[in-house]
C-alpha atoms as a PDB file:
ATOM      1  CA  UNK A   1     -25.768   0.204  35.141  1.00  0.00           C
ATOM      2  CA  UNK A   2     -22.701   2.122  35.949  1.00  0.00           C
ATOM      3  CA  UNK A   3     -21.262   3.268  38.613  1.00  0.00           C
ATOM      4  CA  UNK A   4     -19.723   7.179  38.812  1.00  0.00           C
ATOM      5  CA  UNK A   5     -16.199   5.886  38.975  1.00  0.00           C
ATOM      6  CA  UNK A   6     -16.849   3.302  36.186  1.00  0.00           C
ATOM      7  CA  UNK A   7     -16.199   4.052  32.417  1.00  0.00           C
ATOM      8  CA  UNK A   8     -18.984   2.985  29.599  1.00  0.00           C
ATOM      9  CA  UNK A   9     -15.818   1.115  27.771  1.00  0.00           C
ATOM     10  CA  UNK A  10     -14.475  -0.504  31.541  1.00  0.00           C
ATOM     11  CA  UNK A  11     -17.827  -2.132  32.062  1.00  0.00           C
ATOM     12  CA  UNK A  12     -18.397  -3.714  28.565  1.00  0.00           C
ATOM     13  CA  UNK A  13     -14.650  -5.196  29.630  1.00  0.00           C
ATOM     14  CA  UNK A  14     -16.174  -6.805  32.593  1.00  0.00           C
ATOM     15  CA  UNK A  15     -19.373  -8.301  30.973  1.00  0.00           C
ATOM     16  CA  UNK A  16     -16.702  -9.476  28.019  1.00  0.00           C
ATOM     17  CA  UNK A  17     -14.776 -11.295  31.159  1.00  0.00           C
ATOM     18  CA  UNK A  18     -18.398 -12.539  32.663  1.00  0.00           C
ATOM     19  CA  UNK A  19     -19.227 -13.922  29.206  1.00  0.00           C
ATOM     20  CA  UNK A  20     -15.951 -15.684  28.581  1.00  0.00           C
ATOM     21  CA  UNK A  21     -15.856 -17.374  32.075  1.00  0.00           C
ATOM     22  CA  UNK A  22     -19.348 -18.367  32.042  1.00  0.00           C
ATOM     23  CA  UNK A  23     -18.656 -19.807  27.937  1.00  0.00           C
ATOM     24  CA  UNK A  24     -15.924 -21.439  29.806  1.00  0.00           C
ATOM     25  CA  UNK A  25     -17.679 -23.022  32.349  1.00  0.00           C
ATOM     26  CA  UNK A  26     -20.265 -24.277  30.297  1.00  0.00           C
ATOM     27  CA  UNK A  27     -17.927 -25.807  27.219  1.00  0.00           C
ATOM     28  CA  UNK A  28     -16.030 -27.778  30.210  1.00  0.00           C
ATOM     29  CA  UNK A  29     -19.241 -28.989  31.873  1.00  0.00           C
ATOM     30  CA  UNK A  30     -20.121 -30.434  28.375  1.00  0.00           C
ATOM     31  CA  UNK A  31     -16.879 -32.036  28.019  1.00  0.00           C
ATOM     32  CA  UNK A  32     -17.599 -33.296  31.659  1.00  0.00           C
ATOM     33  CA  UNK A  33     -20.888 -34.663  31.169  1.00  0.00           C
ATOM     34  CA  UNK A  34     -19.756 -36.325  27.112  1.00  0.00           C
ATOM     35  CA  UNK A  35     -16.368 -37.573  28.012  1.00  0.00           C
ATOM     36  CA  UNK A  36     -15.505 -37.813  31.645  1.00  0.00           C
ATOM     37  CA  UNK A  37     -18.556 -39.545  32.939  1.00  0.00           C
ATOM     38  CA  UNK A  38     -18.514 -42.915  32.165  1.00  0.00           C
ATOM     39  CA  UNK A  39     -21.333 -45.062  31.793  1.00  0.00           C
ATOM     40  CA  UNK A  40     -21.220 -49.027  30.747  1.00  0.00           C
ATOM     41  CA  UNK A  41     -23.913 -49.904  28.517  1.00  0.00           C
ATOM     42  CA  UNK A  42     -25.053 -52.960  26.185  1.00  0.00           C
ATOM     43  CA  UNK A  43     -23.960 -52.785  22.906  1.00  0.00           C
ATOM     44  CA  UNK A  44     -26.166 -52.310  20.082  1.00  0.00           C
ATOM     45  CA  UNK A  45     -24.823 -55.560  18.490  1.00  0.00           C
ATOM     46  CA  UNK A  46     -26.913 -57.236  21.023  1.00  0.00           C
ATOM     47  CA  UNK A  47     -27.062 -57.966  24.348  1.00  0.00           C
ATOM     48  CA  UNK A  48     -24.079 -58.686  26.353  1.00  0.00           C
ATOM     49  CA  UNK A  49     -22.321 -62.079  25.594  1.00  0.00           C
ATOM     50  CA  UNK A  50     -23.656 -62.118  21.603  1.00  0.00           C
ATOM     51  CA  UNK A  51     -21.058 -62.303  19.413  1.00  0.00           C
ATOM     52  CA  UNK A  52     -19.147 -59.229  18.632  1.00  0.00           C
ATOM     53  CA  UNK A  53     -19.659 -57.879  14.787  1.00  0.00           C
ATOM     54  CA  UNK A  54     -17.183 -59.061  12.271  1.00  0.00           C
ATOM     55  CA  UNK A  55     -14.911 -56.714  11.362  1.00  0.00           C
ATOM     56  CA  UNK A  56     -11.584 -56.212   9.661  1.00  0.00           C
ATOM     57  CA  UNK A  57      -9.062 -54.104  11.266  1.00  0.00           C
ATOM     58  CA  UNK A  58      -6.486 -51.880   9.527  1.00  0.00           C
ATOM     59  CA  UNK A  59      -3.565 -51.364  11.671  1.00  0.00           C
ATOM     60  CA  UNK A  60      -1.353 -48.506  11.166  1.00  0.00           C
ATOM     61  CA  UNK A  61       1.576 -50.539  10.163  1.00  0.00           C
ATOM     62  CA  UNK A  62      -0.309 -52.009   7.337  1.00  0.00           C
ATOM     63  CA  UNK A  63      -1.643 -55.221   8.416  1.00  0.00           C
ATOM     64  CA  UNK A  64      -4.911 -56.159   8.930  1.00  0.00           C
ATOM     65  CA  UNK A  65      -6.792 -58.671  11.226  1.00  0.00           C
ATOM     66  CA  UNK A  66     -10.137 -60.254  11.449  1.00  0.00           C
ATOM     67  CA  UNK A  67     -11.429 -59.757  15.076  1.00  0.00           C
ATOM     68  CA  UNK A  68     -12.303 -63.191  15.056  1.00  0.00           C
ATOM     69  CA  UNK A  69      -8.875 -64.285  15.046  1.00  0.00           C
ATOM     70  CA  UNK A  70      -8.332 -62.856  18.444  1.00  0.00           C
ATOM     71  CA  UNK A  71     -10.391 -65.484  20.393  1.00  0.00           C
ATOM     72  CA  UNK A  72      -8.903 -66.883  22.837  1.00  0.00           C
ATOM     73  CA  UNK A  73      -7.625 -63.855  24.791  1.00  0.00           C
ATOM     74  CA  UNK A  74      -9.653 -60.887  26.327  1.00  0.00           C
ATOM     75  CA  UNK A  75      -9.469 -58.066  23.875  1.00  0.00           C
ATOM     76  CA  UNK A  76     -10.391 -54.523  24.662  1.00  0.00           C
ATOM     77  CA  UNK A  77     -10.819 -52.077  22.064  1.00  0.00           C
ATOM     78  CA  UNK A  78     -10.241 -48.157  22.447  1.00  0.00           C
ATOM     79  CA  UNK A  79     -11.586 -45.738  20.454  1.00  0.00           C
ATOM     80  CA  UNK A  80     -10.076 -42.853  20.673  1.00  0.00           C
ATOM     81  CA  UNK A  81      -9.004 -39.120  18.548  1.00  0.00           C
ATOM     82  CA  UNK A  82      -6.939 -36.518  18.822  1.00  0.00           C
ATOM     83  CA  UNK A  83      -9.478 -33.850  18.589  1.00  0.00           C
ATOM     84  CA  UNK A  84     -10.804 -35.428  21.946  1.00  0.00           C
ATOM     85  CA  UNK A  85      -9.567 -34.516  25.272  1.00  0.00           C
ATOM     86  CA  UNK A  86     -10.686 -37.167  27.250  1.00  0.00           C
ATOM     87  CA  UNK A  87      -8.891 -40.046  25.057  1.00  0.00           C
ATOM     88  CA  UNK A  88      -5.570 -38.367  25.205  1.00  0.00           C
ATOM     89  CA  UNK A  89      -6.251 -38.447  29.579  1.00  0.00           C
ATOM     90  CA  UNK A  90      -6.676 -42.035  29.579  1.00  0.00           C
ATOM     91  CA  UNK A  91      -4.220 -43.162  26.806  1.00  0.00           C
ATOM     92  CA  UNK A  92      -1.369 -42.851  29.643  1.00  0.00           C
ATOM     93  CA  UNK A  93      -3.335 -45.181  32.079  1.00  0.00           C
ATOM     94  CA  UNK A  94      -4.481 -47.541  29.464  1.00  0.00           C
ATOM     95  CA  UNK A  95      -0.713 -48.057  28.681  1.00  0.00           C
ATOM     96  CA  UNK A  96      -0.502 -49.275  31.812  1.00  0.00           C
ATOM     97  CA  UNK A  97      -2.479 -51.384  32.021  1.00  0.00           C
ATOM     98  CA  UNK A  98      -1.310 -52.677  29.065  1.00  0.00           C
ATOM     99  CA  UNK A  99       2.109 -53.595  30.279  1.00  0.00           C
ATOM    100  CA  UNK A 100       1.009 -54.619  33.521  1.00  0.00           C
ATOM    101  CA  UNK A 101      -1.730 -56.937  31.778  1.00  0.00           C
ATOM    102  CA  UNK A 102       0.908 -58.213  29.394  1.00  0.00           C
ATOM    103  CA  UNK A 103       0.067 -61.106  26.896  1.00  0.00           C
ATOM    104  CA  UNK A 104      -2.926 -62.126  29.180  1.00  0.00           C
ATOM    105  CA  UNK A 105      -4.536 -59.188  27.522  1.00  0.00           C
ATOM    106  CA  UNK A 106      -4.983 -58.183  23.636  1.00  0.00           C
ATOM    107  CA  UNK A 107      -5.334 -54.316  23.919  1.00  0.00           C
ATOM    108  CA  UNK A 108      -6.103 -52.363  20.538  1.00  0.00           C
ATOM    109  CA  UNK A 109      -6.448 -48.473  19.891  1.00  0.00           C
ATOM    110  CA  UNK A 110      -9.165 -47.642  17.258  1.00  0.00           C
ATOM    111  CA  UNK A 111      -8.374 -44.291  16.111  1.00  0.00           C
ATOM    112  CA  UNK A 112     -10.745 -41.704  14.761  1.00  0.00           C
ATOM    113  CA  UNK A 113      -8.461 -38.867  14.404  1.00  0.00           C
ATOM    114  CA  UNK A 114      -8.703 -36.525  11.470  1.00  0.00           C
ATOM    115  CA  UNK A 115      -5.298 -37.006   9.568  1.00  0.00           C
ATOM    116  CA  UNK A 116      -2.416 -39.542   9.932  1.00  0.00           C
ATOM    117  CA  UNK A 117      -0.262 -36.436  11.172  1.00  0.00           C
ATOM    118  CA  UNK A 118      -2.524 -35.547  14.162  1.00  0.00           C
ATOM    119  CA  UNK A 119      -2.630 -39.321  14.910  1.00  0.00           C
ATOM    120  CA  UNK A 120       1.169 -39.861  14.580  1.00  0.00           C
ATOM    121  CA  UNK A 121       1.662 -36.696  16.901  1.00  0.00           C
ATOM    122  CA  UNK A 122      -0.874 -38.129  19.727  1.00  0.00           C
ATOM    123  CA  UNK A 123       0.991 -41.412  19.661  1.00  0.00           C
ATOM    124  CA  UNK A 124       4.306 -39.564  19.899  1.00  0.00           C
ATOM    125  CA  UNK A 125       3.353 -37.704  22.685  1.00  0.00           C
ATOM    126  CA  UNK A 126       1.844 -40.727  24.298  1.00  0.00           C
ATOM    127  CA  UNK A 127       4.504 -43.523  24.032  1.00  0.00           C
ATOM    128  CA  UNK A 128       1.949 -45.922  23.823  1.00  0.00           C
ATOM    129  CA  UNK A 129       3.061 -49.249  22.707  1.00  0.00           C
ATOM    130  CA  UNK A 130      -0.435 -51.246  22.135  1.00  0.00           C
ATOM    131  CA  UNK A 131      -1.595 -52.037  18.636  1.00  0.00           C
ATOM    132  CA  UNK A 132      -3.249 -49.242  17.144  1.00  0.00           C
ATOM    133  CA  UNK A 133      -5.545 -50.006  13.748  1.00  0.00           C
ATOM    134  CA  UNK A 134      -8.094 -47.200  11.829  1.00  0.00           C
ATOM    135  CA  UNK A 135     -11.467 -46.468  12.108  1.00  0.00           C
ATOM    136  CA  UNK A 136     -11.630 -43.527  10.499  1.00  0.00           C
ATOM    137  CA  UNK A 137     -14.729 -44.253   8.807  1.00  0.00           C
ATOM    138  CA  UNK A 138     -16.287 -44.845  12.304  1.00  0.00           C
ATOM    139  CA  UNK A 139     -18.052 -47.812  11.090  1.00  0.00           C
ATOM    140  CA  UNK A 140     -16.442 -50.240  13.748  1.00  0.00           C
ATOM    141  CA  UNK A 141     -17.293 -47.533  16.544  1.00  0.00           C
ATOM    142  CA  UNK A 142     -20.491 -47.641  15.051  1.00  0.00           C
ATOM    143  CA  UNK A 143     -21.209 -51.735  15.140  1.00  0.00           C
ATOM    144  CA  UNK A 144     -19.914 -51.487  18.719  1.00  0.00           C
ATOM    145  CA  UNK A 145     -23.021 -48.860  20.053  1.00  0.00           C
ATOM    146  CA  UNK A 146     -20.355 -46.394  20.595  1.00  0.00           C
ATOM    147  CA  UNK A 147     -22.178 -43.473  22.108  1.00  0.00           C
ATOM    148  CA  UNK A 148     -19.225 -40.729  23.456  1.00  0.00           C
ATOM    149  CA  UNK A 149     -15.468 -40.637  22.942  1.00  0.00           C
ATOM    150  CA  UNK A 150     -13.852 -42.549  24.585  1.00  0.00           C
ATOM    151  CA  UNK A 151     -15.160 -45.626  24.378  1.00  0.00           C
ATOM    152  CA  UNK A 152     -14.008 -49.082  25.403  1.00  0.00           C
ATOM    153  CA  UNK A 153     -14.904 -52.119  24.498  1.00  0.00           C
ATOM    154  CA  UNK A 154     -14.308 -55.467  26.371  1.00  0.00           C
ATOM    155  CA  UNK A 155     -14.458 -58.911  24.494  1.00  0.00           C
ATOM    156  CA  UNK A 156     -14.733 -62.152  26.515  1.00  0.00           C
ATOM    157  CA  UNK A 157     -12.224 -64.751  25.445  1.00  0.00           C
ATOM    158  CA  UNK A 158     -15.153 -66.530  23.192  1.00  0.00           C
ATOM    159  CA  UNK A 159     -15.466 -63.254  21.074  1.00  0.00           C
ATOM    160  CA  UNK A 160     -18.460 -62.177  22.514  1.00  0.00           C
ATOM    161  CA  UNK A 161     -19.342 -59.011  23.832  1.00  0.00           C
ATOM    162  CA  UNK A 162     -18.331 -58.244  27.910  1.00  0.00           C
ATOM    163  CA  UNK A 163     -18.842 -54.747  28.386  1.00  0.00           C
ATOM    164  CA  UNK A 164     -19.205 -51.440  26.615  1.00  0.00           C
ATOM    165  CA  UNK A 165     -17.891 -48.606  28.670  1.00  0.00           C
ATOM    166  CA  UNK A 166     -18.761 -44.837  27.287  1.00  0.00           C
ATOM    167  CA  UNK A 167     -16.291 -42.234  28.757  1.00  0.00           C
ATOM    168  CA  UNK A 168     -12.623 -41.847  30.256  1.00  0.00           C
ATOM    169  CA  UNK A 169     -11.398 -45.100  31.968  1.00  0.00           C
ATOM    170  CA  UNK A 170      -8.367 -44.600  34.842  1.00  0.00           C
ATOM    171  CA  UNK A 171      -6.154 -47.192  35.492  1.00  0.00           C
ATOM    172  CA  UNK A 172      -7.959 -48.004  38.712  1.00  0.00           C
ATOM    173  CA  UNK A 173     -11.349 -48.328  37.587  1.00  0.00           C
ATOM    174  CA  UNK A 174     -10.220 -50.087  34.397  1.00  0.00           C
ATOM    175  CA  UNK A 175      -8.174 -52.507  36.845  1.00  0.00           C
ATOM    176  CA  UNK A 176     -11.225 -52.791  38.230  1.00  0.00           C
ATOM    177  CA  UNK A 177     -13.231 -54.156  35.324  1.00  0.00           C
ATOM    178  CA  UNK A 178     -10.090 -56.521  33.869  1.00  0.00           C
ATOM    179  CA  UNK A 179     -10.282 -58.174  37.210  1.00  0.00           C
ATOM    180  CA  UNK A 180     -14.156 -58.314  37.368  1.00  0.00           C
ATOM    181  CA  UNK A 181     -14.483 -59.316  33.919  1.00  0.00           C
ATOM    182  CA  UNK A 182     -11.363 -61.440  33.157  1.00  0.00           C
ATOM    183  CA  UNK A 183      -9.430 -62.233  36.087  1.00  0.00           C
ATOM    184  CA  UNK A 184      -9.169 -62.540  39.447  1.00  0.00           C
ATOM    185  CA  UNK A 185      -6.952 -60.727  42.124  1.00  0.00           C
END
């Protein structure tokens, strides 16, 4: 309904506006709800403390690792993409983390982004300095239950599974679960 001093043009304006914010709203509640809540959950490779899966991981300089040959030290895995908002939030806290952690933690990025260049330009903006190896493919994400982006992955010194963690992780809470998990304060 208009109003006298309101033009047929002026009020499809507002309901454009109305739309838009309430598109808004609802596209950052999703993102809220996918990304941002955070949920730890078994993985799918069994229950907590099997084995993880064996996999082979493609770093980005070229090298490649089996994940077996990490035992010994808690490793957590990161998947994480460009194209998702939430990863590129954390990436700053999990870097430190990682140098507060230091060699008493193996800390890998497992990147899903789209293209080499829209990786390369997340990790420039980032200055993260933890290994970072491919998954692409998503088959690693995959073996590892991975249910939302991001998702973490802890691995007990033995190789088996600790944790799987679905959503952002802030230095804080991720503190947090090194501590309960790994080591004590």
């Amino acid at each position: 309904m208009t109003t006298e001093n309101e033009t047929l043009p002026q009020r499809n304006t507002t309901l454009i506006k109305i739309g838009l914010t309430a598109g808004a709203l609802a596209l950052l509640g999703l993102v809220a709800l996918i990304g941002f809540g955070g949920s730890d959950q078994p993985a799918t490779t069994g229950a907590t403390g099997d084995p993880a899966p064996i996999v082979t991981l493609n770093y980005i300089d070229g090298t490649t690792a089996d994940l077996a040959d990490l035992k010994g030290t808690p490793v957590m895995l990161n998947f994480f993409a460009d194209w998702c908002p939430a990863c590129i939030a954390e990436m700053p806290d999990l870097e430190i983390i990682n140098q507060e952690f230091g060699d008493d933690l193996i800390m890998i990025g497992l990147d899903q982004s789209s293209s080499d260049a829209g990786m390369q330009q997340l990790l420039a903006d980032t200055a993260i300095t933890y290994d970072v190896a491919l998954d692409r493919d998503g088959q690693i994400y995959a073996a590892f239950g991975g249910l939302s982006m991001p998702t973490s992955v802890f691995l007990y010194p033995d190789g088996s599974v600790a944790r799987v963690h679905s959503g952002v992780t802030f230095q804080d809470q991720l503190r947090d679960i090194l501590n309960e998990l790994f080591f004590t304060e």
